[in-house]
PDB file of N, CA and C in Angstrom:
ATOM      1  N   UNK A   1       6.496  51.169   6.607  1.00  0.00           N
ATOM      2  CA  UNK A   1       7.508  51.818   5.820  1.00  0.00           C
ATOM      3  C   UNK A   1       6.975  51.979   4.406  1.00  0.00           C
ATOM      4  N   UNK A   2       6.901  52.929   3.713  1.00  0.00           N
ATOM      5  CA  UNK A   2       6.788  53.446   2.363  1.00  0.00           C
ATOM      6  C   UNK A   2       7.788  53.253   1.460  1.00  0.00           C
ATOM      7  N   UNK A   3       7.859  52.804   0.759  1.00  0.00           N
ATOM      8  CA  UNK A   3       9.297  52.901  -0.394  1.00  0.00           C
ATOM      9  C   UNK A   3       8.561  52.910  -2.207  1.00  0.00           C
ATOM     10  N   UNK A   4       9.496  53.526  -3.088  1.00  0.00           N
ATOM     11  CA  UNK A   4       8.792  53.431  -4.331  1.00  0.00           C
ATOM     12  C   UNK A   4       9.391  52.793  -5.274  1.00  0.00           C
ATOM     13  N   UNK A   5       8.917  52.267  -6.027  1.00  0.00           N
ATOM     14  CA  UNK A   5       9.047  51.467  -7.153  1.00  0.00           C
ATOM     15  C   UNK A   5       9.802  52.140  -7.915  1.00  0.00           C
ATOM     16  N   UNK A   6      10.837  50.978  -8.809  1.00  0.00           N
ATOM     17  CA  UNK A   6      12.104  52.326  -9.335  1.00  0.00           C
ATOM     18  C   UNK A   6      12.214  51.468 -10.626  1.00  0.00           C
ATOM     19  N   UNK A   7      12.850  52.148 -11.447  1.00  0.00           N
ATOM     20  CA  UNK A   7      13.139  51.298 -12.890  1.00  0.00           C
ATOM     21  C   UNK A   7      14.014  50.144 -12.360  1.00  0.00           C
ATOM     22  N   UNK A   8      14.004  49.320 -12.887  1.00  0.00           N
ATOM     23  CA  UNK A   8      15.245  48.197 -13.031  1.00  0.00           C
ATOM     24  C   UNK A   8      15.806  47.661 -14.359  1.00  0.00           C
ATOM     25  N   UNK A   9      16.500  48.094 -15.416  1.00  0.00           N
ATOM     26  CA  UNK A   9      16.166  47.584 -16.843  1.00  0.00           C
ATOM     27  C   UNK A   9      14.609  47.526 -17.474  1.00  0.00           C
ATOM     28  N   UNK A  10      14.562  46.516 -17.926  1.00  0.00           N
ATOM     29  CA  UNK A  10      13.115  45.853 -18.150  1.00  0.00           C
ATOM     30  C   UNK A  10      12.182  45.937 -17.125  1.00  0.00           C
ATOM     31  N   UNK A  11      12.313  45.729 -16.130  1.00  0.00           N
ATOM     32  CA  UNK A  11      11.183  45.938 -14.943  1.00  0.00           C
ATOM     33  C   UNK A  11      11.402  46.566 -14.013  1.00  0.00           C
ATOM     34  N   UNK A  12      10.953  46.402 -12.944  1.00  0.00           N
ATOM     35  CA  UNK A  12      10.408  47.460 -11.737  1.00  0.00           C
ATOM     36  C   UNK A  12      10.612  46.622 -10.613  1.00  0.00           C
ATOM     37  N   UNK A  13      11.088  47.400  -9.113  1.00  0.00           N
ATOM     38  CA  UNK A  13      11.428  46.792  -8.250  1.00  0.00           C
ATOM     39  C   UNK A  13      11.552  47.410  -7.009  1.00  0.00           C
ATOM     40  N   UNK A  14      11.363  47.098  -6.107  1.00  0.00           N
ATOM     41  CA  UNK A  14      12.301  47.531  -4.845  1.00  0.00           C
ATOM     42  C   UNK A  14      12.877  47.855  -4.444  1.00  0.00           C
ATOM     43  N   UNK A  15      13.714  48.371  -3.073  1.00  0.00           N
ATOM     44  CA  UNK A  15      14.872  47.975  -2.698  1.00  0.00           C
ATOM     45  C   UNK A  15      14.318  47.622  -1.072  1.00  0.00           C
ATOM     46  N   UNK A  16      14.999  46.822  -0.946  1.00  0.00           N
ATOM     47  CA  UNK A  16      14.853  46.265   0.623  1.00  0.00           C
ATOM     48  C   UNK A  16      15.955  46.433   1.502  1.00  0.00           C
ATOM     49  N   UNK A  17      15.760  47.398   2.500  1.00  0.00           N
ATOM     50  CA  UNK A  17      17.124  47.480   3.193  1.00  0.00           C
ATOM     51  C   UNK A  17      17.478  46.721   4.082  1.00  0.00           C
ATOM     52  N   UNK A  18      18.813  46.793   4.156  1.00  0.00           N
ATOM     53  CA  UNK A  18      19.964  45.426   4.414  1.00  0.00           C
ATOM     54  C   UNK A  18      19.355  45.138   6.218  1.00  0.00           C
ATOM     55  N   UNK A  19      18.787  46.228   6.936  1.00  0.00           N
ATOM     56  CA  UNK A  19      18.333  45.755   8.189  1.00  0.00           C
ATOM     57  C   UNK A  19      17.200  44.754   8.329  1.00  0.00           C
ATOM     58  N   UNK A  20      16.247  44.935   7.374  1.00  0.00           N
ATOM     59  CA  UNK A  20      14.497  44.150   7.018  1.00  0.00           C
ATOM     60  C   UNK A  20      15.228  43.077   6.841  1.00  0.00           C
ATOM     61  N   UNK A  21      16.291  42.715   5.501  1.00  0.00           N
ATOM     62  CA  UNK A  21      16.768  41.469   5.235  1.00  0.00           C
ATOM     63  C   UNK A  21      17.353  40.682   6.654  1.00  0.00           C
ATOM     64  N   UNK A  22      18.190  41.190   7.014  1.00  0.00           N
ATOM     65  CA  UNK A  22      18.592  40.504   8.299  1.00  0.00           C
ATOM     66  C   UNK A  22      18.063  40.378   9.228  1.00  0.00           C
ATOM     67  N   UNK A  23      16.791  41.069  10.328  1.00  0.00           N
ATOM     68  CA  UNK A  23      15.876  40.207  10.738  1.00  0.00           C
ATOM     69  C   UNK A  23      15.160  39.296  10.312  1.00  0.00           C
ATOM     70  N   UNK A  24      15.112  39.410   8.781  1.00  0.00           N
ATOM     71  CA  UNK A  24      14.351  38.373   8.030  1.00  0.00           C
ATOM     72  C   UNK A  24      15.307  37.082   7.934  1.00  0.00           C
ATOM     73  N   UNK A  25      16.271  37.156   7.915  1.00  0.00           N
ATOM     74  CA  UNK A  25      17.774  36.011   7.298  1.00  0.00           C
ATOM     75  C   UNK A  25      17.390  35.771   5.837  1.00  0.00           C
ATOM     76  N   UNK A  26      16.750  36.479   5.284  1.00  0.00           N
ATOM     77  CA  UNK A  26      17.054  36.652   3.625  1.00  0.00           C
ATOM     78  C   UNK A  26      18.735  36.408   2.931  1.00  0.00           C
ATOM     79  N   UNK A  27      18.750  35.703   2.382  1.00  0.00           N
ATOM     80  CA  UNK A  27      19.967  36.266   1.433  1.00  0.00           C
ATOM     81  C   UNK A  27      20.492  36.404   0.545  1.00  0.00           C
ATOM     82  N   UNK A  28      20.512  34.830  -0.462  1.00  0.00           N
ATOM     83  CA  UNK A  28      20.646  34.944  -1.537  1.00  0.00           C
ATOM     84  C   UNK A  28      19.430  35.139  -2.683  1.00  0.00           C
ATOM     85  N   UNK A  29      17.793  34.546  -2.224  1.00  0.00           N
ATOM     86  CA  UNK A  29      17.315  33.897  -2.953  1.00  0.00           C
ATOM     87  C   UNK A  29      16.313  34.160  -1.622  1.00  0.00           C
ATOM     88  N   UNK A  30      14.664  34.411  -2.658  1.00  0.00           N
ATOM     89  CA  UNK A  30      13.255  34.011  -1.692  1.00  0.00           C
ATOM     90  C   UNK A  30      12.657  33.402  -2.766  1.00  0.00           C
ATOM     91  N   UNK A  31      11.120  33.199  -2.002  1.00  0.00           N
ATOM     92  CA  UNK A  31      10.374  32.581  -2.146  1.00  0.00           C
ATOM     93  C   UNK A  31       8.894  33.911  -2.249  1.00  0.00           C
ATOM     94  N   UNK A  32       8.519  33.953  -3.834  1.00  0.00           N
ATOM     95  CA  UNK A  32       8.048  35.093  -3.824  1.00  0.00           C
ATOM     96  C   UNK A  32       6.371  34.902  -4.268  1.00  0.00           C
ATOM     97  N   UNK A  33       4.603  35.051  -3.939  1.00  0.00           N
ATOM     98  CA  UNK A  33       3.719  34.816  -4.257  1.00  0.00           C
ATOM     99  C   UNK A  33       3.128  35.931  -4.056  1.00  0.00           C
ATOM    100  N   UNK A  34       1.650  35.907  -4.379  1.00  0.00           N
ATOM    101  CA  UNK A  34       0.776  37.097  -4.344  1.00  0.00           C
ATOM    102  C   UNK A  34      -0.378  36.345  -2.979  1.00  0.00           C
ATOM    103  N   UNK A  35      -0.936  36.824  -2.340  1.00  0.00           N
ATOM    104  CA  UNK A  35      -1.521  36.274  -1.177  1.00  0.00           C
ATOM    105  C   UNK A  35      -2.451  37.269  -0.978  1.00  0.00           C
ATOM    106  N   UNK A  36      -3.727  37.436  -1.276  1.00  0.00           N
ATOM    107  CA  UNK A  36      -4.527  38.115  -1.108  1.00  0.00           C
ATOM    108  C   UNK A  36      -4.032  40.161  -0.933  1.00  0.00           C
ATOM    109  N   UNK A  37      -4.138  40.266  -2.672  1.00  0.00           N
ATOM    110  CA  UNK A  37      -3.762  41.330  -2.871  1.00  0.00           C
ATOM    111  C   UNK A  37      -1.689  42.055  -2.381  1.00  0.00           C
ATOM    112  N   UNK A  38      -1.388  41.005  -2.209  1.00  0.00           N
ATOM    113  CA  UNK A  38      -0.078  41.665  -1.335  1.00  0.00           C
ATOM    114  C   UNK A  38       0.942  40.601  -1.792  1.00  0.00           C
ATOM    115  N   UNK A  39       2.198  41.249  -1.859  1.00  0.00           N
ATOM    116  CA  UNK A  39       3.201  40.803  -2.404  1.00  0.00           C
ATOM    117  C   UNK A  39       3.746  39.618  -0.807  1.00  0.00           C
ATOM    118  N   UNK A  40       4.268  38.533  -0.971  1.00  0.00           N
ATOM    119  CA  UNK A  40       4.421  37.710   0.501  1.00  0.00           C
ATOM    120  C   UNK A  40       6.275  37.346  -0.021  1.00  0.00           C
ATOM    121  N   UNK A  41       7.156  37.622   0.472  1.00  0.00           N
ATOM    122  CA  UNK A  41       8.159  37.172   0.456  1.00  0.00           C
ATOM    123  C   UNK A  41       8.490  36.210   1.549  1.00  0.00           C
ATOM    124  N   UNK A  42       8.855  35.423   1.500  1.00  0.00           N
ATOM    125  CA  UNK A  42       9.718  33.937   2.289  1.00  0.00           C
ATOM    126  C   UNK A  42      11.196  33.563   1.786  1.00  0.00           C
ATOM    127  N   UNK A  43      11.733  33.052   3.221  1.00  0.00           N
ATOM    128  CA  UNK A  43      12.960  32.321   2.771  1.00  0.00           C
ATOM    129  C   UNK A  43      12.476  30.717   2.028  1.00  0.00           C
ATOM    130  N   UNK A  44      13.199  30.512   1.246  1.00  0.00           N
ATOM    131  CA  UNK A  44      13.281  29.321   0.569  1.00  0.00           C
ATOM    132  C   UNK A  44      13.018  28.177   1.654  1.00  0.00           C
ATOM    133  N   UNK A  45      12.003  27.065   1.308  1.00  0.00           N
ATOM    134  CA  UNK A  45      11.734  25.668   1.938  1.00  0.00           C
ATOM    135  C   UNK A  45      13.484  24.763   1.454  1.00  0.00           C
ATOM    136  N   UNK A  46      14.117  24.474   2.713  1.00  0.00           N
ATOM    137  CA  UNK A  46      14.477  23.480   2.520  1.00  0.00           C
ATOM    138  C   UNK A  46      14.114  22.248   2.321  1.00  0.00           C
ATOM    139  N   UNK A  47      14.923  21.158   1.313  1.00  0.00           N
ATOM    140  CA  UNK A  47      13.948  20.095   1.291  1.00  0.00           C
ATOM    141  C   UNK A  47      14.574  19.190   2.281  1.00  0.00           C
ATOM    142  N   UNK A  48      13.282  18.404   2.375  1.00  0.00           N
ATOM    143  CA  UNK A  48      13.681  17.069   3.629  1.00  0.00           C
ATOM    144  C   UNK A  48      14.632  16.559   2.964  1.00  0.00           C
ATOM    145  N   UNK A  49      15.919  16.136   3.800  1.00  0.00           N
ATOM    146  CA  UNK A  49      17.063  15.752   4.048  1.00  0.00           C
ATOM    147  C   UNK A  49      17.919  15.229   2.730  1.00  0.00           C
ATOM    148  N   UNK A  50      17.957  16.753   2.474  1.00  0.00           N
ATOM    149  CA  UNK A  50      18.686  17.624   1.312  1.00  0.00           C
ATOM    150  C   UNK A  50      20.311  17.639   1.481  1.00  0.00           C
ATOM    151  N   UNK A  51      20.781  16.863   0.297  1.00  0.00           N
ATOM    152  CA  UNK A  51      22.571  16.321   0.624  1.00  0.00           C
ATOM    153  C   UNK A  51      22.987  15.309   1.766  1.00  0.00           C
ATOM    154  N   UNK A  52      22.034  14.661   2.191  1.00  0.00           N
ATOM    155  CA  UNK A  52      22.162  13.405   2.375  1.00  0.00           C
ATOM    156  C   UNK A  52      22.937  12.672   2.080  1.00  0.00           C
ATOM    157  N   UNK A  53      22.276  12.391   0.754  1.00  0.00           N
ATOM    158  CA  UNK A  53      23.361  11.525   0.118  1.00  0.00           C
ATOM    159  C   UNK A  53      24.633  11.503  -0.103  1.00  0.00           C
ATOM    160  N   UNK A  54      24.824  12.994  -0.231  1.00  0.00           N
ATOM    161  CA  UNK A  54      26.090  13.290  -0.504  1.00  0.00           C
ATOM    162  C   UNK A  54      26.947  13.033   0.839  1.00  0.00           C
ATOM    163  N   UNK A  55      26.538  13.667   1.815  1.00  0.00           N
ATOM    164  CA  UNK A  55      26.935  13.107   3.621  1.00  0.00           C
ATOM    165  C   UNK A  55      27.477  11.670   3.572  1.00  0.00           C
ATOM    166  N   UNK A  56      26.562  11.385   3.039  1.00  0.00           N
ATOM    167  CA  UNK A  56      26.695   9.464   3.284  1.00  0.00           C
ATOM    168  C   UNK A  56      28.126   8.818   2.926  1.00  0.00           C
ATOM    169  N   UNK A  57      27.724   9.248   1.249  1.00  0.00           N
ATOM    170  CA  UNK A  57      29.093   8.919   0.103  1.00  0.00           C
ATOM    171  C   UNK A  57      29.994   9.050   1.181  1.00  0.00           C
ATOM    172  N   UNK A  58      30.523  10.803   1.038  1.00  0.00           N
ATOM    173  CA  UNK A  58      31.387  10.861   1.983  1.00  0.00           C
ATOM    174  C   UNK A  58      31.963  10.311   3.266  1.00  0.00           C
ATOM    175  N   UNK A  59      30.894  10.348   3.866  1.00  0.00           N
ATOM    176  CA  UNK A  59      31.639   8.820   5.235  1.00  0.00           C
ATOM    177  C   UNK A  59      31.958   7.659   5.105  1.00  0.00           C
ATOM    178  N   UNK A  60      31.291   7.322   3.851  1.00  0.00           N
ATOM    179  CA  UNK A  60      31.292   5.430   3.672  1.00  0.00           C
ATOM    180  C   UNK A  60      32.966   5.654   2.571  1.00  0.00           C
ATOM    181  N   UNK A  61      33.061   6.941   2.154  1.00  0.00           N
ATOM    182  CA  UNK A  61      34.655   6.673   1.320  1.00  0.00           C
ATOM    183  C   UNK A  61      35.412   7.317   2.211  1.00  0.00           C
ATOM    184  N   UNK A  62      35.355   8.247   3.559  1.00  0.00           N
ATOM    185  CA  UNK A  62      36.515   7.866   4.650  1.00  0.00           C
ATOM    186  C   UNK A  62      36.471   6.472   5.250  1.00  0.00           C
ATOM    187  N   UNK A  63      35.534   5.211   4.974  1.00  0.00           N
ATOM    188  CA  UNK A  63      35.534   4.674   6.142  1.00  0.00           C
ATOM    189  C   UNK A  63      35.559   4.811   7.316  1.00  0.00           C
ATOM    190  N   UNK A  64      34.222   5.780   7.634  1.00  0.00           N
ATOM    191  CA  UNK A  64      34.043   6.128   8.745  1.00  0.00           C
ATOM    192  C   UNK A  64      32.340   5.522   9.011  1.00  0.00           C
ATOM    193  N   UNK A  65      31.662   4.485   7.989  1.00  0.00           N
ATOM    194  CA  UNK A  65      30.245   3.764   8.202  1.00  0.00           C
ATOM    195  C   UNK A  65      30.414   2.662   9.197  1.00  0.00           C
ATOM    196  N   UNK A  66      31.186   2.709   9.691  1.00  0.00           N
ATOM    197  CA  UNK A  66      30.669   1.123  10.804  1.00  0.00           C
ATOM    198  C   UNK A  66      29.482   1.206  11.437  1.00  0.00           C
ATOM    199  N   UNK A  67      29.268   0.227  11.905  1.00  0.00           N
ATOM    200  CA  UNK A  67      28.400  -0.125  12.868  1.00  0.00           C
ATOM    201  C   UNK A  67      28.386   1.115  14.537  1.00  0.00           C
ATOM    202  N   UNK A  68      27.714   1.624  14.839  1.00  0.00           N
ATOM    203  CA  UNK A  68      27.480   2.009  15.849  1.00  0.00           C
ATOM    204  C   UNK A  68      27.643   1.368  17.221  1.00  0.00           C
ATOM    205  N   UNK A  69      26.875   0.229  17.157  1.00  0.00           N
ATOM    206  CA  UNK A  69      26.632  -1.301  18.377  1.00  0.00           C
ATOM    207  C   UNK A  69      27.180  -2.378  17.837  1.00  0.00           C
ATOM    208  N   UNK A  70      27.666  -2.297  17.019  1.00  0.00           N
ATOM    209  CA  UNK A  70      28.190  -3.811  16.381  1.00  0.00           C
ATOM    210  C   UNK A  70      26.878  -4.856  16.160  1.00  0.00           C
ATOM    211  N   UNK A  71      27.424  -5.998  15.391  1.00  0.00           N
ATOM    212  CA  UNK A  71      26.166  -7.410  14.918  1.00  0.00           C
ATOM    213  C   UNK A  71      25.496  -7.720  16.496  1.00  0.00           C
ATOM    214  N   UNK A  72      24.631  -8.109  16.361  1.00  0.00           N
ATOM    215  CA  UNK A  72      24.097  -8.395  17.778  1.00  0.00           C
ATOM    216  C   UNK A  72      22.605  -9.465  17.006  1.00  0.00           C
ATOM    217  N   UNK A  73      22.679 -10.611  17.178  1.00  0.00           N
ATOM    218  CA  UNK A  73      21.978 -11.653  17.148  1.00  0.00           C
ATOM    219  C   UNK A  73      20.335 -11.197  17.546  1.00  0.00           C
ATOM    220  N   UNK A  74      19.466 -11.564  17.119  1.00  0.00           N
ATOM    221  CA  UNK A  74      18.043 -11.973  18.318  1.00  0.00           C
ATOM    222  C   UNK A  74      18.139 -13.620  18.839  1.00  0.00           C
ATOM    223  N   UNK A  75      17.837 -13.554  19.907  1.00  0.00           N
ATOM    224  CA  UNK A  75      17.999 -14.861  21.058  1.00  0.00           C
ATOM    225  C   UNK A  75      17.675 -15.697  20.074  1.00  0.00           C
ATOM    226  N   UNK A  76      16.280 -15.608  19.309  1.00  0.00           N
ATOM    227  CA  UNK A  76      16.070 -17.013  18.711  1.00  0.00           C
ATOM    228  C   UNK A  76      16.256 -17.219  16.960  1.00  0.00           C
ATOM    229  N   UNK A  77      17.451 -16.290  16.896  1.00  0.00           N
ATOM    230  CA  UNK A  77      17.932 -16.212  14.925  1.00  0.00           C
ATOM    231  C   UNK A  77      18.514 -17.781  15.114  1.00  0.00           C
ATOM    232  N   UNK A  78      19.236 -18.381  15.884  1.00  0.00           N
ATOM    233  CA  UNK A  78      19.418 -20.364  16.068  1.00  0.00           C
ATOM    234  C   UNK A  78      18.617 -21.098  15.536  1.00  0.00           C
ATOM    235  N   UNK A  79      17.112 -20.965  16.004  1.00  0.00           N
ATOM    236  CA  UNK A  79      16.140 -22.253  15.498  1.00  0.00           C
ATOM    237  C   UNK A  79      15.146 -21.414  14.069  1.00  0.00           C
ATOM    238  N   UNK A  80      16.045 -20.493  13.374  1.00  0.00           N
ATOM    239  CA  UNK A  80      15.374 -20.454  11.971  1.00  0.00           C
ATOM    240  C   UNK A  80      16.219 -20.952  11.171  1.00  0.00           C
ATOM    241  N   UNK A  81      15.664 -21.385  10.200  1.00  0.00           N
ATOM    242  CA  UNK A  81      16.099 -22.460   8.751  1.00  0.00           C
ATOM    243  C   UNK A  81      15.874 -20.985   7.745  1.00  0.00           C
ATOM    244  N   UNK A  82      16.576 -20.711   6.380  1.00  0.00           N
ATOM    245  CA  UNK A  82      16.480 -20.230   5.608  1.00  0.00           C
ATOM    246  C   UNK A  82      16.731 -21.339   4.157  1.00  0.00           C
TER     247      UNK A  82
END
């Protein structure tokens, strides 16, 4: 596909039509570099286990953190001294 470069204010740009984006799942926001002569667009890296925390908070202030299996001993936690 051919397309041309158009004013944008201050700079110059694109347009990418709404079909390219959606096989792509583009949407709000990419991930934009130069890669041997050529422009490379990507969706954004999520980060490893991103709002987590926030997940967590949230269950431990419904009181919904219990135990899964409940306390469960090892056979020989009896004959240790602390």
């Amino acid at each position: 596909m051919k397309t041309t470069i158009r004013r944008m204010g201050n700079s110059q740009g694109v347009l990418i039509p709404k079909p390219i984006l959606a096989q792509l799942g583009l949407e709000d926001e990419v991930e934009m570099e130069v890669e041997n002569d050529a422009i490379v667009l990507r969706k954004p890296q999520k980060k490893a286990r991103q709002g987590w925390s926030e997940a967590s908070k949230a269950i431990a202030e419904a009181g919904d953190d219990g135990l899964v299996m409940g306390e469960f001993p090892n056979a020989d936690d009896a004959e240790l001294s602390w």
